[in-house]
C-alpha atoms as a PDB file:
ATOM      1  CA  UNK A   1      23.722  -4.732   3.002  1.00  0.00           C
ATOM      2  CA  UNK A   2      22.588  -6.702   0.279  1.00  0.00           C
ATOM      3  CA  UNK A   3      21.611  -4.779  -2.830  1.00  0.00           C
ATOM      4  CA  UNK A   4      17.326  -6.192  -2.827  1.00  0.00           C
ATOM      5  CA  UNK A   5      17.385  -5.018   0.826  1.00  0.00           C
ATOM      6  CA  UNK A   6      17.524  -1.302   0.213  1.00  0.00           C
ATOM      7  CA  UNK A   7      14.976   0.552  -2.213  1.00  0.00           C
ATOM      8  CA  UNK A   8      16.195   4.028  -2.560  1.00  0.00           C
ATOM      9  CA  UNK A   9      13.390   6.634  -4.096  1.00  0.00           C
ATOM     10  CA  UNK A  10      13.279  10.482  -4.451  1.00  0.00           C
ATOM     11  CA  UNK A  11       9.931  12.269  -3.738  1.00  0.00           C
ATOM     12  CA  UNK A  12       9.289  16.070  -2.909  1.00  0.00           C
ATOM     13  CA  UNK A  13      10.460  16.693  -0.038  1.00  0.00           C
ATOM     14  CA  UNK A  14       7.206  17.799   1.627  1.00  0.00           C
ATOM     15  CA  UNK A  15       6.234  13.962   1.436  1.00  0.00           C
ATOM     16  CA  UNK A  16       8.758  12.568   3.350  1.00  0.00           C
ATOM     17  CA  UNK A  17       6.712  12.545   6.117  1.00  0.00           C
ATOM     18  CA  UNK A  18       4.209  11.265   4.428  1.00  0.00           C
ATOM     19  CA  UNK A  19       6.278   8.195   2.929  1.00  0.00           C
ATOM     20  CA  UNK A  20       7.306   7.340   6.101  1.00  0.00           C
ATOM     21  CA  UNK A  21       4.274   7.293   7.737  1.00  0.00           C
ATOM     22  CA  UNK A  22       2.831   4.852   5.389  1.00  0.00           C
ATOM     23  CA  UNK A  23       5.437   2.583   6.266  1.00  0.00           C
ATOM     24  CA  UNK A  24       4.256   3.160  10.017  1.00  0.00           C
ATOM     25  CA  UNK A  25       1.011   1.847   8.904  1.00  0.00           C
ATOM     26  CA  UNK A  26       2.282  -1.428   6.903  1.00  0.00           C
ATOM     27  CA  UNK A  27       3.827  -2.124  10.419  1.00  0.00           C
ATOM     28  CA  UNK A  28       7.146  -1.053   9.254  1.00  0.00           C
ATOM     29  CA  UNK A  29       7.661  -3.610   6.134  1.00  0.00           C
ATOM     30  CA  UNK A  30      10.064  -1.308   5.268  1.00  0.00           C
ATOM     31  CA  UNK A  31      12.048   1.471   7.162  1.00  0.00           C
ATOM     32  CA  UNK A  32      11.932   4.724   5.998  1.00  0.00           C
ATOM     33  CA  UNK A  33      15.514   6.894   6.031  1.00  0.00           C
ATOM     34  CA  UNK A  34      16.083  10.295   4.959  1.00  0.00           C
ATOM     35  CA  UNK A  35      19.099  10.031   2.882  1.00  0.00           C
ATOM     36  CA  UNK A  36      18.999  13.665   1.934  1.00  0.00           C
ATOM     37  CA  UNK A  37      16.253  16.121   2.732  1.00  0.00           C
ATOM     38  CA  UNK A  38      16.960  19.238   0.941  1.00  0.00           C
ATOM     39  CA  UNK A  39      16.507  16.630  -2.430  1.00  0.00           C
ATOM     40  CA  UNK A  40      13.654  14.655  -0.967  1.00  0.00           C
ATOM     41  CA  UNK A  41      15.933  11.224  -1.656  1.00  0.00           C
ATOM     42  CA  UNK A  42      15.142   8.503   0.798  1.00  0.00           C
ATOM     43  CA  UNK A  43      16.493   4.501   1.726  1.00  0.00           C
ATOM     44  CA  UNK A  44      14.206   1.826   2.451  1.00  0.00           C
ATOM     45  CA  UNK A  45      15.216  -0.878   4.021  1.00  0.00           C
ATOM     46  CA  UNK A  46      13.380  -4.093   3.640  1.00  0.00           C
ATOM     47  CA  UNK A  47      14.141  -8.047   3.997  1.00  0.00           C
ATOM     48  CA  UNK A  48      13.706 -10.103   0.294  1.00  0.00           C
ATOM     49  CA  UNK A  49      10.947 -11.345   1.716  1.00  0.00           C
ATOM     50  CA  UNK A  50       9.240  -7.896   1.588  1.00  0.00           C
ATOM     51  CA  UNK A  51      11.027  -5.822  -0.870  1.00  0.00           C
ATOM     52  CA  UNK A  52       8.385  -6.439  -4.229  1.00  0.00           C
ATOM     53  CA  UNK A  53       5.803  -5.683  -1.804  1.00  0.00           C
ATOM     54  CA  UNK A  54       7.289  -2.679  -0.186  1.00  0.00           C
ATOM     55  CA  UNK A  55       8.066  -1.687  -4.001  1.00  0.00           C
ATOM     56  CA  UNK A  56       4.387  -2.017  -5.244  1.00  0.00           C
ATOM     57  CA  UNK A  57       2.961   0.028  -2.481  1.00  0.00           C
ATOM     58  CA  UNK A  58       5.653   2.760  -3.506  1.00  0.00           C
ATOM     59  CA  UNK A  59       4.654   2.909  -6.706  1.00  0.00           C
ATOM     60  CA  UNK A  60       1.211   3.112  -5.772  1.00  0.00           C
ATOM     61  CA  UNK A  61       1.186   6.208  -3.467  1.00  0.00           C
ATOM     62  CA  UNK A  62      -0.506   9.551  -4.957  1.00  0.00           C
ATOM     63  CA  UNK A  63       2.408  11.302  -4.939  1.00  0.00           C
ATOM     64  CA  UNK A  64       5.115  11.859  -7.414  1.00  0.00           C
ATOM     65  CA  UNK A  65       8.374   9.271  -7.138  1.00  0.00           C
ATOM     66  CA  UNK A  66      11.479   8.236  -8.822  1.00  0.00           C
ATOM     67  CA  UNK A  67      13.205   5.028  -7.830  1.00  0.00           C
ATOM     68  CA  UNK A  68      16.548   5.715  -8.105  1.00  0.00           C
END
């Protein structure tokens, strides 16, 4: 996988949920996977056509996040 086609993030993990059903409601411009839950870290997986936007509506949610 090429390295702008994954976004991985951290986030508590009592919004994983909720991260991944905001990328339900973009249509799925990214897909959300649970990397580790216990830690709240995550993998995105978006195309380059989609990753800036998929990034900007990360760092947009109310919630706290670390791109890591």
């Amino acid at each position: 996988m090429k390295e702008k086609e994954v976004i991985f993030i951290k986030v508590e993990p009592s919004n994983i949920n909720y991260v991944n059903r905001i990328m339900e409601g973009y249509e799925y411009l990214g897909v959300v996977t649970t990397v580790n839950p216990a830690e709240g870290k995550l993998m995105v997986r978006v195309t380059s056509d989609t990753y800036h936007e998929v990034e900007e509506i990360l760092r947009k949610l109310p919630i706290w996040l670390e791109f890591v």
